[in-house]
Protein backbone atom coordinates (compact mmCIF):
# COMPACT_ATOMS: atom_id res chain seq x y z
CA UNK A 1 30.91 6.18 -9.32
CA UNK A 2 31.53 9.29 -11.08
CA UNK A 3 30.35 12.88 -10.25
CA UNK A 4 27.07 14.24 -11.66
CA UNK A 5 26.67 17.74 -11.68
CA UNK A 6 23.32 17.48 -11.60
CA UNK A 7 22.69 15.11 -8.48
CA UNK A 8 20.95 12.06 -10.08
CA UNK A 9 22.13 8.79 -10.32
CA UNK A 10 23.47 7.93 -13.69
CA UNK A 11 23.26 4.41 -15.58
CA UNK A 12 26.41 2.62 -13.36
CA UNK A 13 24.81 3.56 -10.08
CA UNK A 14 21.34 1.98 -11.09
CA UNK A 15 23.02 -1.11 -12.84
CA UNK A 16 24.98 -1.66 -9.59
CA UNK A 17 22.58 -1.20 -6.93
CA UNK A 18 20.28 -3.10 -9.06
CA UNK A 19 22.99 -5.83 -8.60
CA UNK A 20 23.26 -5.64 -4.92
CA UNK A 21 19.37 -5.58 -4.38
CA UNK A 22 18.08 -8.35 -6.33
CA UNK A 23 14.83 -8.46 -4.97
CA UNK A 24 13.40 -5.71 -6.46
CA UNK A 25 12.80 -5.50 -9.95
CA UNK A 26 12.28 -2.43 -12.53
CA UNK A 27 8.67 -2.06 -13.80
CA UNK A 28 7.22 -0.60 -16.81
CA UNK A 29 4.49 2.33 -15.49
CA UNK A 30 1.28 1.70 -16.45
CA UNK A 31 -0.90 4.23 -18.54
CA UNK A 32 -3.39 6.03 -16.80
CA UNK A 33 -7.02 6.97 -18.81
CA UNK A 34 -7.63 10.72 -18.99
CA UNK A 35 -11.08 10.01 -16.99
CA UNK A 36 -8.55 8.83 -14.06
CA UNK A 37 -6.02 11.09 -14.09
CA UNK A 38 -8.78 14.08 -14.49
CA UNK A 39 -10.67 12.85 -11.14
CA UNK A 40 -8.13 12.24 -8.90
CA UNK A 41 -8.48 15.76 -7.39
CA UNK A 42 -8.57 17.94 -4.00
CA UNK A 43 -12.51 17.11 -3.44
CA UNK A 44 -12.32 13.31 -4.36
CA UNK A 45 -9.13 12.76 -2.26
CA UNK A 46 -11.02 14.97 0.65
CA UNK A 47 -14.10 13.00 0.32
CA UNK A 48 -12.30 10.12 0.29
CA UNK A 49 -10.27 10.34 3.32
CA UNK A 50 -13.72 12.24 5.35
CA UNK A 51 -15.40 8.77 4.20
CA UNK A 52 -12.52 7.09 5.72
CA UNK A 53 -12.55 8.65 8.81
CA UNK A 54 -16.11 8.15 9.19
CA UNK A 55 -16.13 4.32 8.96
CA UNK A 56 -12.78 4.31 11.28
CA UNK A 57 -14.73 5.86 13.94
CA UNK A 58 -17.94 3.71 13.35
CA UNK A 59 -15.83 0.58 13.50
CA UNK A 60 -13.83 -0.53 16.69
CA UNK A 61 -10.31 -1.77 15.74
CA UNK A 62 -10.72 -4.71 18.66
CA UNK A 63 -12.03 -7.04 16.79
CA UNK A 64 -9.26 -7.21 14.28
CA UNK A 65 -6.09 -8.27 16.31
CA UNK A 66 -6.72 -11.72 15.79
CA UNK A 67 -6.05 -10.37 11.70
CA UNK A 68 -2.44 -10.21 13.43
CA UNK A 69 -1.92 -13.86 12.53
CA UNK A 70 -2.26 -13.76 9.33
CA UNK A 71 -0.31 -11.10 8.64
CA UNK A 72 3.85 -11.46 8.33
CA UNK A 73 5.21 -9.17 11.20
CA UNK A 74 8.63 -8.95 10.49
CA UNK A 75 8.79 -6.79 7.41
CA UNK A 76 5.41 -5.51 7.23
CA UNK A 77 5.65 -2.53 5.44
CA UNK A 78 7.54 -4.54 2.89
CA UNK A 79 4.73 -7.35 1.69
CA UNK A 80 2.09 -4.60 1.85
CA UNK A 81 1.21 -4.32 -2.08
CA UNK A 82 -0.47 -1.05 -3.10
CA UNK A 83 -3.37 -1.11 -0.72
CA UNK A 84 -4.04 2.55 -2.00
CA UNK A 85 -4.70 1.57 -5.31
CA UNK A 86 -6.47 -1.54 -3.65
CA UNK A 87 -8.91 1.20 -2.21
CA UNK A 88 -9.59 3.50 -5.18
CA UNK A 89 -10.34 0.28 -7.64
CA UNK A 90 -12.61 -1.31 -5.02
CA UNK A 91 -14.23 2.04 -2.60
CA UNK A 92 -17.73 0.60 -3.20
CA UNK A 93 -17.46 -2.81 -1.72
CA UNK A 94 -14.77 -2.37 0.81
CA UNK A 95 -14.96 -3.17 4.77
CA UNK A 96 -12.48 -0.92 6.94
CA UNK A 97 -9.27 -2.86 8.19
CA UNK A 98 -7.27 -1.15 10.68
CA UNK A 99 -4.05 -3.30 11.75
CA UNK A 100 -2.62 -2.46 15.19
CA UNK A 101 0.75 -3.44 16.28
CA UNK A 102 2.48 -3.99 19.69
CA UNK A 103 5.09 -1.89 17.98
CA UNK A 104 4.38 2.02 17.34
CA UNK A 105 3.61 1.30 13.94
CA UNK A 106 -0.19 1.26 12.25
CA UNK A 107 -1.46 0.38 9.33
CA UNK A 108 -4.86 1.53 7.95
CA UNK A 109 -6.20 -0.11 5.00
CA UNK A 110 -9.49 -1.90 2.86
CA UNK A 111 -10.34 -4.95 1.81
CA UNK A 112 -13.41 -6.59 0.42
CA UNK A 113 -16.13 -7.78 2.56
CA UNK A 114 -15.67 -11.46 2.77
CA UNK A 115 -13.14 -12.55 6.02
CA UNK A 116 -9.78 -11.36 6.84
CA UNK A 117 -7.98 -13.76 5.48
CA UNK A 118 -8.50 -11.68 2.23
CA UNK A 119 -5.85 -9.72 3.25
CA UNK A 120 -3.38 -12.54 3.20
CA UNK A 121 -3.92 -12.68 -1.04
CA UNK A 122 -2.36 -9.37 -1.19
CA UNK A 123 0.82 -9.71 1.03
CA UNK A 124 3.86 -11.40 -0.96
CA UNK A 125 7.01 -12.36 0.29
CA UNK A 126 10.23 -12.61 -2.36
CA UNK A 127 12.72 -13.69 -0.55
């Protein structure tokens, strides 16, 4: 690999560890409207996340470990598909999901207000 003075990776290193991680895959970014872009802001993303912390408190998080066994526990993190942009596309119709794990891990996220099985449309795995 050669030396970049600037500390990025160059063409080789991408081709390569593209080569060793075939799992993942290089996407195209999407475009984003200028209505979007112009409200995602300080006082949305505060009254977003107050919002959230209201219905986390309202809500008890017991009644959701049984959602355990639907969810794949062994890479977590990794089948999770963009549950944030899950949230802002669907804030108006959205029941709070918190996920707790016997590990120190948690995972707070949304989905739509029909059963928690929901949730198992939006976890992939590509192995």
């Amino acid at each position: 690999m050669p030396f970049v003075p600037n500390k990025e990776a160059g063409r080789d290193w991408l081709s390569g560890f593209m080569r060793r991680r075939q799992d993942l895959s290089i996407r195209k970014p999407q475009a984003t409207s200028l209505s979007r872009a112009t409200s995602f802001n300080k006082h949305n993303d505060d009254s977003f996340f107050d919002n959230v912390d209201v219905e986390l408190h309202l809500r008890e998080a017991h009644w959701l470990q049984s959602a355990l066994q639907y969810l794949p526990q062994g890479r977590l993190f990794h089948h999770i598909l963009s549950f944030q942009e899950f949230i802002l596309r669907n804030i108006s119709s959205v029941v709070p999901l918190l996920v707790l794990l016997d590990q120190p891990i948690s995972l707070a996220g949304y989905v739509r207000q029909r059963s928690v099985d929901f949730a198992s449309s939006f976890v992939t795995d590509r192995q």
